[in-house]
N, C-alpha and C. Protein backbone atom coordinates (compact mmCIF):
# COMPACT_ATOMS: atom_id res chain seq x y z
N UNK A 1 0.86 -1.18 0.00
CA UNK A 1 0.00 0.00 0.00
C UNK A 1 0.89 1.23 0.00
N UNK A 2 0.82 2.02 -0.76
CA UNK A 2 1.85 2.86 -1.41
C UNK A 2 0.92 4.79 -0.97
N UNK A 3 -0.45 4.32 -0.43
CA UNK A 3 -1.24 5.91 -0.58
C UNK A 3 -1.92 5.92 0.57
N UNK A 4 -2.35 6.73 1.45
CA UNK A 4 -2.96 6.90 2.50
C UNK A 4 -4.31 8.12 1.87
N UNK A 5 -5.90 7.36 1.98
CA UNK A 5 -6.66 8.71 1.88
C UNK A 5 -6.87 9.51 2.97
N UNK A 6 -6.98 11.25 2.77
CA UNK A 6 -7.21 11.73 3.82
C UNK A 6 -8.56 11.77 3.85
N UNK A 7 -9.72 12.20 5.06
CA UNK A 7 -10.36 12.90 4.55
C UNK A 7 -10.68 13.97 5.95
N UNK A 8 -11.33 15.36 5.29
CA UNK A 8 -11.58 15.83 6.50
C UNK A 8 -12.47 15.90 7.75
N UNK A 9 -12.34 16.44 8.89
CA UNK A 9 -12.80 16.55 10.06
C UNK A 9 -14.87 15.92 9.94
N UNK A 10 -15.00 16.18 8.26
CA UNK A 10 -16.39 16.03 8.61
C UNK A 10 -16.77 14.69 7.86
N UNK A 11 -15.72 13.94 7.39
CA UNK A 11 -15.54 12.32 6.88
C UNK A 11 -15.65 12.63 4.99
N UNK A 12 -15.63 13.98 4.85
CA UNK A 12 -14.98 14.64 3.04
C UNK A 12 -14.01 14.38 3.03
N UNK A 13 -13.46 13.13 1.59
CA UNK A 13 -12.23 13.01 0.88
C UNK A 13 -11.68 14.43 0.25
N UNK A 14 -10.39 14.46 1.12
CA UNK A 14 -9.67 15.37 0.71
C UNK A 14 -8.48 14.90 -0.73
N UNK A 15 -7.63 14.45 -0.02
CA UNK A 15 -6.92 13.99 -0.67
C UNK A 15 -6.13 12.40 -0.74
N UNK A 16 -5.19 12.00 -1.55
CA UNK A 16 -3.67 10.82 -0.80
C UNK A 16 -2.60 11.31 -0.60
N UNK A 17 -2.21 10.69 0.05
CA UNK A 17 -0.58 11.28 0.52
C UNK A 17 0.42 9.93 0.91
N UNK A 18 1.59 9.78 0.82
CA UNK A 18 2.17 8.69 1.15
C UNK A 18 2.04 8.08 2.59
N UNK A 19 2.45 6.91 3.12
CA UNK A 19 2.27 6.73 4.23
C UNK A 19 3.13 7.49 5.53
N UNK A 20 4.49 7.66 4.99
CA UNK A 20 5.31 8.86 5.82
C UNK A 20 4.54 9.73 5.91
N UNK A 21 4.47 10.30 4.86
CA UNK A 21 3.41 11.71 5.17
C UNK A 21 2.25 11.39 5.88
N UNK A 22 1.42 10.27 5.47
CA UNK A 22 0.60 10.25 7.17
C UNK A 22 0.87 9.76 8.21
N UNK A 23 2.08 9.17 8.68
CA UNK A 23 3.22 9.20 9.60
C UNK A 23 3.36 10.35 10.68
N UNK A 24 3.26 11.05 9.59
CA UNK A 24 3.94 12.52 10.32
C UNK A 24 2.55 13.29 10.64
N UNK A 25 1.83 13.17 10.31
CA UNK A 25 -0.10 13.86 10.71
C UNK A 25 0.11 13.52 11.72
N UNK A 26 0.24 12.17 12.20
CA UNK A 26 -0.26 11.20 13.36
C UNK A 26 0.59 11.68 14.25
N UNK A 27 1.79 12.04 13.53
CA UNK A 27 2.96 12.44 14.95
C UNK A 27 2.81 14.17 15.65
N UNK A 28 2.57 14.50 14.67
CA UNK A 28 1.76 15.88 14.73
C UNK A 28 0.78 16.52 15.19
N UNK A 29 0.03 15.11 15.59
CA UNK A 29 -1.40 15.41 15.65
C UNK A 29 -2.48 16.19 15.09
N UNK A 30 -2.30 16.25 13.85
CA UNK A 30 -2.94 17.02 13.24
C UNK A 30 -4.18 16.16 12.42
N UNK A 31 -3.78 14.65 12.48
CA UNK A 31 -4.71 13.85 12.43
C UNK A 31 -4.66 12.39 12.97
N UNK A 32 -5.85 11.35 13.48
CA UNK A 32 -5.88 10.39 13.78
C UNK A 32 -6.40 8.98 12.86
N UNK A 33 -5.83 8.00 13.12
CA UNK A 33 -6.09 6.76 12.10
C UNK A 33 -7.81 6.63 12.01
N UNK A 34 -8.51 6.72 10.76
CA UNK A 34 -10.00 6.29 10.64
C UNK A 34 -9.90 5.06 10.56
N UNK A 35 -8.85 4.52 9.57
CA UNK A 35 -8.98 2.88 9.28
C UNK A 35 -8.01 2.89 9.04
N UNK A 36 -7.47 1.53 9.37
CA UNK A 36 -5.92 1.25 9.70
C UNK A 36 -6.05 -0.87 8.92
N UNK A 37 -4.63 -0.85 8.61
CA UNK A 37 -4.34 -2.34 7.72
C UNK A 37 -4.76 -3.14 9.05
N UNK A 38 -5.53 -4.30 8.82
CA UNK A 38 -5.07 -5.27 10.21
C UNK A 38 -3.65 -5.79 10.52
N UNK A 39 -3.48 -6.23 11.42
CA UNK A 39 -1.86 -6.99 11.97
C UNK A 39 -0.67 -6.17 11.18
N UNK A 40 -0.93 -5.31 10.95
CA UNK A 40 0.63 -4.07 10.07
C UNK A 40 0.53 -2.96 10.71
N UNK A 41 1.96 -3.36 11.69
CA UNK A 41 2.21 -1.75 12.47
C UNK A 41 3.96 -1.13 11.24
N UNK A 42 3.55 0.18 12.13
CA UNK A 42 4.66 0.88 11.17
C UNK A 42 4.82 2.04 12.73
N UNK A 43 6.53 1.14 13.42
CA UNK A 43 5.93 1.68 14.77
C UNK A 43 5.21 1.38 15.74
N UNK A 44 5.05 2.34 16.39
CA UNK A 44 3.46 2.44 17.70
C UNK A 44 2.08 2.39 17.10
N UNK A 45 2.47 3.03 15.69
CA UNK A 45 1.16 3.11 14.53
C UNK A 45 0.73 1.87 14.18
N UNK A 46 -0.50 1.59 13.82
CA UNK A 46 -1.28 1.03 13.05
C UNK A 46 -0.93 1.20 11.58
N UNK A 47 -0.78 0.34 10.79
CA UNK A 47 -0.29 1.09 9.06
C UNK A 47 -1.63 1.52 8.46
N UNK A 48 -1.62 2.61 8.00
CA UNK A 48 -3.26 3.71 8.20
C UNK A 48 -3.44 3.57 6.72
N UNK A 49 -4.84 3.35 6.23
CA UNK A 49 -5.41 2.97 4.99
C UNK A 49 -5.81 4.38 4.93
N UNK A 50 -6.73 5.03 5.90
CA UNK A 50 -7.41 6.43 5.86
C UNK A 50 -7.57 7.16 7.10
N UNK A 51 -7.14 8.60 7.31
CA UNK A 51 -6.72 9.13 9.00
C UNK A 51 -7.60 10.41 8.16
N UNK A 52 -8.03 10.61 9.26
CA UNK A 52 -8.84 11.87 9.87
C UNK A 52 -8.33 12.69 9.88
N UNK A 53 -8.62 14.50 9.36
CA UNK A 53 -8.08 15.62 10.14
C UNK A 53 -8.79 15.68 11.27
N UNK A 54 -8.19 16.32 12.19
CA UNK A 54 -8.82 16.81 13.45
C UNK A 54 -9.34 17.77 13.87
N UNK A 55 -9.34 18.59 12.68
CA UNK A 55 -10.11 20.02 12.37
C UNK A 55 -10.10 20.39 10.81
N UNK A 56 -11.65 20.81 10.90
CA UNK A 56 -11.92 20.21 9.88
C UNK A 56 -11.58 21.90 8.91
N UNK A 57 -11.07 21.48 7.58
CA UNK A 57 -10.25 22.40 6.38
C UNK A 57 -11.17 22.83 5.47
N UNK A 58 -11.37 24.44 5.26
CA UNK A 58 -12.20 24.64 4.16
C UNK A 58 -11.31 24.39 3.17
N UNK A 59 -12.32 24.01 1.75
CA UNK A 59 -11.99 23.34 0.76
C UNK A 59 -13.11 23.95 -0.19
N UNK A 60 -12.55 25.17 -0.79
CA UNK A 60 -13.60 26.15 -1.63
C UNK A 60 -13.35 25.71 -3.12
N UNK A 61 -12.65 24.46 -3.56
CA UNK A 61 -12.16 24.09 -4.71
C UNK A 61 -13.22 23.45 -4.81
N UNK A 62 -13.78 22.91 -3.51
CA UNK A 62 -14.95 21.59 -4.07
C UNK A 62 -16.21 21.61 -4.18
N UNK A 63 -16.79 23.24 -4.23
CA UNK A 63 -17.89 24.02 -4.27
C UNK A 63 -17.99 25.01 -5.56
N UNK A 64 -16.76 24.55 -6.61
CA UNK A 64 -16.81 26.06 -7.61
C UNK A 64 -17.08 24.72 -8.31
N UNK A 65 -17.61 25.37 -9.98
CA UNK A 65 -17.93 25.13 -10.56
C UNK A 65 -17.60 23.61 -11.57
N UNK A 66 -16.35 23.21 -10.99
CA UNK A 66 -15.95 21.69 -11.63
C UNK A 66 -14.15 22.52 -11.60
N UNK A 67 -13.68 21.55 -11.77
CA UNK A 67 -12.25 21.07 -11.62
C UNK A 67 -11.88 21.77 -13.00
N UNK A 68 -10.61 22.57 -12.70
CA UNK A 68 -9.98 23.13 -14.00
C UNK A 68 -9.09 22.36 -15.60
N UNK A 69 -9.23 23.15 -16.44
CA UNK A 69 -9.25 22.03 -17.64
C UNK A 69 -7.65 21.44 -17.90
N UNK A 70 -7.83 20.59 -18.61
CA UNK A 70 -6.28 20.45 -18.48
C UNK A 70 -6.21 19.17 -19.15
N UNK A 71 -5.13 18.53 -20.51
CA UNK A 71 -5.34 17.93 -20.95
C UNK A 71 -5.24 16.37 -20.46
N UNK A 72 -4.96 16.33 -19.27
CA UNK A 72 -4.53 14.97 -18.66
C UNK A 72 -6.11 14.31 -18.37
N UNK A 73 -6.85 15.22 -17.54
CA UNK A 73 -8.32 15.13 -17.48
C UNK A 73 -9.35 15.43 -18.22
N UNK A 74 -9.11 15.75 -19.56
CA UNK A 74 -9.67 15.49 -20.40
C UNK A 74 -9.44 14.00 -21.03
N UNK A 75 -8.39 13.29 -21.07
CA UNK A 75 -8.67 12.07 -21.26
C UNK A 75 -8.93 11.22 -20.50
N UNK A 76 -8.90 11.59 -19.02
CA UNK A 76 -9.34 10.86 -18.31
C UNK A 76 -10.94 10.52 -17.86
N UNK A 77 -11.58 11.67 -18.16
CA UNK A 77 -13.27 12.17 -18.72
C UNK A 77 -13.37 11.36 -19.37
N UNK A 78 -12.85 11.12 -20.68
CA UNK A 78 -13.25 10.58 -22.02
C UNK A 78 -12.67 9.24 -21.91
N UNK A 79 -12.56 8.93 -21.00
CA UNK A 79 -11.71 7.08 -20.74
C UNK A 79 -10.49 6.86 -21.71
N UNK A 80 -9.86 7.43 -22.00
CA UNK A 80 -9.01 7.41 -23.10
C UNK A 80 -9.28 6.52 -24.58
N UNK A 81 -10.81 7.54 -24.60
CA UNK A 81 -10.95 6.66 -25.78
C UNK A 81 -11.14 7.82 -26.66
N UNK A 82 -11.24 7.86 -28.16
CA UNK A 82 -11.64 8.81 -29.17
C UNK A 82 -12.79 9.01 -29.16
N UNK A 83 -12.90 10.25 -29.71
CA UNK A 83 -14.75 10.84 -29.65
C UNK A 83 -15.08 10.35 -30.51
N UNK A 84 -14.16 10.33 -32.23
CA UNK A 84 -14.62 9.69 -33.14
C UNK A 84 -14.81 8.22 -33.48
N UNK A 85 -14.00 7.47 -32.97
CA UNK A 85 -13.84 6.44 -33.49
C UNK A 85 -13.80 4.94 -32.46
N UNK A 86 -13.81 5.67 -31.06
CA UNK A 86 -13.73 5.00 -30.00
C UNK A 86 -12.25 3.66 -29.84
N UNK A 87 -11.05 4.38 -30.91
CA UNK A 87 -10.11 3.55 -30.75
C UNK A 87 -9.18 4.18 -29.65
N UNK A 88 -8.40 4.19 -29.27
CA UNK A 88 -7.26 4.61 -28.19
C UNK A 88 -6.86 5.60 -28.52
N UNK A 89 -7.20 6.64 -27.51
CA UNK A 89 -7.07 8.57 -27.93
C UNK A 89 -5.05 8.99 -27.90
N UNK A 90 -4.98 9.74 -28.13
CA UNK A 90 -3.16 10.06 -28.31
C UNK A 90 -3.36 11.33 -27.93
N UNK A 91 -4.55 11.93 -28.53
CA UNK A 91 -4.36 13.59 -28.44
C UNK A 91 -5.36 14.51 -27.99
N UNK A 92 -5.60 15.49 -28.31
CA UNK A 92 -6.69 16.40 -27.91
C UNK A 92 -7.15 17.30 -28.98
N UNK A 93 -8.57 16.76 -29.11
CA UNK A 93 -9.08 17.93 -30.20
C UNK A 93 -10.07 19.06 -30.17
N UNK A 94 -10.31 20.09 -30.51
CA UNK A 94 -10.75 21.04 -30.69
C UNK A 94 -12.10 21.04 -31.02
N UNK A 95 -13.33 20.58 -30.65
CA UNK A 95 -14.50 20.63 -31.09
C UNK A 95 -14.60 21.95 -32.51
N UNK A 96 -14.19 23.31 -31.58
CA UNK A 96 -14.37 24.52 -32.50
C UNK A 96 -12.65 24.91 -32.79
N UNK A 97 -12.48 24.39 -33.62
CA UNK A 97 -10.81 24.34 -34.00
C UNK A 97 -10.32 25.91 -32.95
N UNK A 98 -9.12 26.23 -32.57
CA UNK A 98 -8.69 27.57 -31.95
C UNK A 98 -8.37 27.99 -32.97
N UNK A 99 -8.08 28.39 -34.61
CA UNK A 99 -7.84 29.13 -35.18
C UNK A 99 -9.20 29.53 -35.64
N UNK A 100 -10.17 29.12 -34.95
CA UNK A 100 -11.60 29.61 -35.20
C UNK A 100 -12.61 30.40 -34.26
N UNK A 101 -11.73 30.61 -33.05
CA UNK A 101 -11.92 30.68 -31.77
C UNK A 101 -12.03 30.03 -31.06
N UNK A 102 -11.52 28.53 -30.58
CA UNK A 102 -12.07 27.77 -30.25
C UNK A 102 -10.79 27.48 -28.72
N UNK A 103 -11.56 27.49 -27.67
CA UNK A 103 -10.68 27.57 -26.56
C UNK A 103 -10.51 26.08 -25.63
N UNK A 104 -9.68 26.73 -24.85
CA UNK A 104 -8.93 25.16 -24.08
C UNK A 104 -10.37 24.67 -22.69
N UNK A 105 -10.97 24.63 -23.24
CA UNK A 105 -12.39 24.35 -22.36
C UNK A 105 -12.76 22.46 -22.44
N UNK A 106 -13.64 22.72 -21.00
CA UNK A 106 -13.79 21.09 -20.92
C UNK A 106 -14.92 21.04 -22.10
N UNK A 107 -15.87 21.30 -22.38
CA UNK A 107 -16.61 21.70 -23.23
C UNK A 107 -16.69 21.64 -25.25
N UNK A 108 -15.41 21.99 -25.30
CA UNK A 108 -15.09 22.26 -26.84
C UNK A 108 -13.64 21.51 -26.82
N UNK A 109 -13.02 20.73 -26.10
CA UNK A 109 -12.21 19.68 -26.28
C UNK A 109 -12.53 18.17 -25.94
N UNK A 110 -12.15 17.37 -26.84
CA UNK A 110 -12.21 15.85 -26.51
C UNK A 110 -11.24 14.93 -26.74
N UNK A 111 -10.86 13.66 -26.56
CA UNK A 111 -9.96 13.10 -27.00
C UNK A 111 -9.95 12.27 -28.02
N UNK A 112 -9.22 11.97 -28.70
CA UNK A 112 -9.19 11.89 -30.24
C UNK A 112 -7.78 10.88 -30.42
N UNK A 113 -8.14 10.01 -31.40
CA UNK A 113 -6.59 9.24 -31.59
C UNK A 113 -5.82 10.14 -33.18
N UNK A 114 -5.03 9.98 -33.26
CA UNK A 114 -4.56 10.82 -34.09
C UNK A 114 -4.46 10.90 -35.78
N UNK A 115 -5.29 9.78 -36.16
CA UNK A 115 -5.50 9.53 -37.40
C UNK A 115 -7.22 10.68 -37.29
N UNK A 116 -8.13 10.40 -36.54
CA UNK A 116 -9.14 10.80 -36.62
C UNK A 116 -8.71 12.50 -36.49
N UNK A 117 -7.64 12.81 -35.68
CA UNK A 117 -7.50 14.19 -35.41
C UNK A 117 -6.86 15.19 -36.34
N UNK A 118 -6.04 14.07 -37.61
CA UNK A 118 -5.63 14.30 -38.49
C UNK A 118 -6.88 14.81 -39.46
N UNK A 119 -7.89 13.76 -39.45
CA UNK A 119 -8.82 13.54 -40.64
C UNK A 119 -9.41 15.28 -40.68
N UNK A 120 -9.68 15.20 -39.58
CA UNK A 120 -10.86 16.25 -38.86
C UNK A 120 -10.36 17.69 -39.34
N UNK A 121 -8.53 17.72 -39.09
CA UNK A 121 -8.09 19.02 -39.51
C UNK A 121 -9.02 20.67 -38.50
N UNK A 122 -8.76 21.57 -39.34
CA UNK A 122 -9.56 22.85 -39.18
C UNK A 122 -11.24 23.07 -39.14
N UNK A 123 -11.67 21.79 -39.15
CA UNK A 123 -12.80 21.60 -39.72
C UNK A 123 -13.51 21.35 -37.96
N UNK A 124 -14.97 22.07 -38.26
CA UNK A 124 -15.33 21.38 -37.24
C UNK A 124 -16.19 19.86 -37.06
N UNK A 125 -16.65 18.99 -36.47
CA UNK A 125 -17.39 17.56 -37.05
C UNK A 125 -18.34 17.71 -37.94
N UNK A 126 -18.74 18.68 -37.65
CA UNK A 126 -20.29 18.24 -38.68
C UNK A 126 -19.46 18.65 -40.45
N UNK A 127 -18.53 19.71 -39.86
CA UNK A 127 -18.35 19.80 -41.26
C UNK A 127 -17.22 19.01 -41.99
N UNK A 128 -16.50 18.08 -41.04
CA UNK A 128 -15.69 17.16 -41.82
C UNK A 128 -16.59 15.51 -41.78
N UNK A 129 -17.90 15.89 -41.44
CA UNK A 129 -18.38 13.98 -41.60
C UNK A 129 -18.53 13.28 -40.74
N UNK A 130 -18.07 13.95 -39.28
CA UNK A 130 -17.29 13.44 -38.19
C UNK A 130 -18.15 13.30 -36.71
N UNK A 131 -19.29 12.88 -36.84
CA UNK A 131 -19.98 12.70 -35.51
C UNK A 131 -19.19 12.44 -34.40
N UNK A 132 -19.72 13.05 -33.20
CA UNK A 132 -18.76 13.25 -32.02
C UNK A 132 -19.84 12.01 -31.25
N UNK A 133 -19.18 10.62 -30.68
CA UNK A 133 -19.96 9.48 -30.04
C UNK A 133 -21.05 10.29 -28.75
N UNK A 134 -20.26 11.18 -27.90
CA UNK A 134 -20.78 11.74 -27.16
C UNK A 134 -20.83 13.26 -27.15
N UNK A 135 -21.17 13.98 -26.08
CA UNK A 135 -21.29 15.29 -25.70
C UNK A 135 -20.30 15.75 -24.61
N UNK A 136 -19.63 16.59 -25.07
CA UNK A 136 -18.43 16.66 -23.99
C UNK A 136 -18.88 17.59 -22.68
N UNK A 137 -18.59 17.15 -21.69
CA UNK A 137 -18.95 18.00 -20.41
C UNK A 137 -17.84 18.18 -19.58
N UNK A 138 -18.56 19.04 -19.09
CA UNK A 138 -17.65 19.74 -17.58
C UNK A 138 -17.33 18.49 -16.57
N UNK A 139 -16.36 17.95 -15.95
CA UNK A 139 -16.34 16.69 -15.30
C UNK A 139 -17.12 16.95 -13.53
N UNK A 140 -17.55 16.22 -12.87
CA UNK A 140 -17.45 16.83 -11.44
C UNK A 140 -16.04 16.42 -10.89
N UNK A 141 -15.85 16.28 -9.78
CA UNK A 141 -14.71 15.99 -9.06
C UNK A 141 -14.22 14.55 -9.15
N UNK A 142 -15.24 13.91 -8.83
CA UNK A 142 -15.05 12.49 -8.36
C UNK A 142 -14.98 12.01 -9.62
N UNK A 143 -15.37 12.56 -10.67
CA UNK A 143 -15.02 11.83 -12.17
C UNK A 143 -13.50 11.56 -12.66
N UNK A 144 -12.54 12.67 -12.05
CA UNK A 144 -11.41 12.19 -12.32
C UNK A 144 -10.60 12.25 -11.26
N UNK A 145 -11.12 11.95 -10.47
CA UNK A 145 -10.18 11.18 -9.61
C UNK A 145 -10.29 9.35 -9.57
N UNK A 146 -11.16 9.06 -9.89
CA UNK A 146 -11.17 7.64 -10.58
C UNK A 146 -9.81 7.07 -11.00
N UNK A 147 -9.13 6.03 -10.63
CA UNK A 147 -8.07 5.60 -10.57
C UNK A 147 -7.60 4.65 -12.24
């Protein structure tokens, strides 16, 4: 076990962190074991699957509007598959090409393997032939954090 989840004071997944690093919460007290490995100490410790803060952390990231764009989570949205063709995505494409205005949004990007992203060019789908399988959206949180 290589990740410790946190979550906070009110049982909200915050984040993972290594097990040193929740090592050092515990030594700190800044948090206590929620659930711990059976029969695996590390130490006086319990080896901790998921520890508690002990006061609980605002977290105003997880109340705005969805998680910022970025091309790693855009394929991770899109399962790393192509919009067009549903074979194994490589790249990122432009619903409304950017030399058309078309911006780095969860919205007007999808993932694409690179023959299809080739095909598609400057063009947008409808006008290269190119039905999009789905509708691209804004992700919530828990969509990409999916492992």
């Amino acid at each position: 076990m290589d990740a410790v989840l946190v979550i906070n004071a009110d049982l909200g997944p915050l984040h993972k962190v290594s097990v040193q690093h929740a090592i050092r919460m515990l030594c700190r007290r800044v948090a206590e074991i929620h659930e711990a490995e059976p029969d695996r100490r590390i130490g006086v410790f319990p080896m901790p699957r998921v520890v508690r803060l002990l006061r609980y952390v605002v977290t105003r990231w997880r109340f705005s509007s969805g998680p910022a764009w970025s091309r790693s989570g855009v394929h991770v949205r899109d399962g790393h598959r192509c919009a067009y063709c549903d074979g194994r995505a490589s790249t990122i494409d432009h619903v409304l090409p950017r030399s058309r205005g078309g911006r780095n949004t969860w919205k007007n990007t999808v993932a694409a393997c690179y023959p299809c992203n080739q095909r598609k060019g400057d063009r947008t789908p409808a006008e290269a032939g190119m039905p999009l399988r789905y509708e691209p959206v804004v992700p919530g949180w828990a969509t990409l954090v999916r492992l």
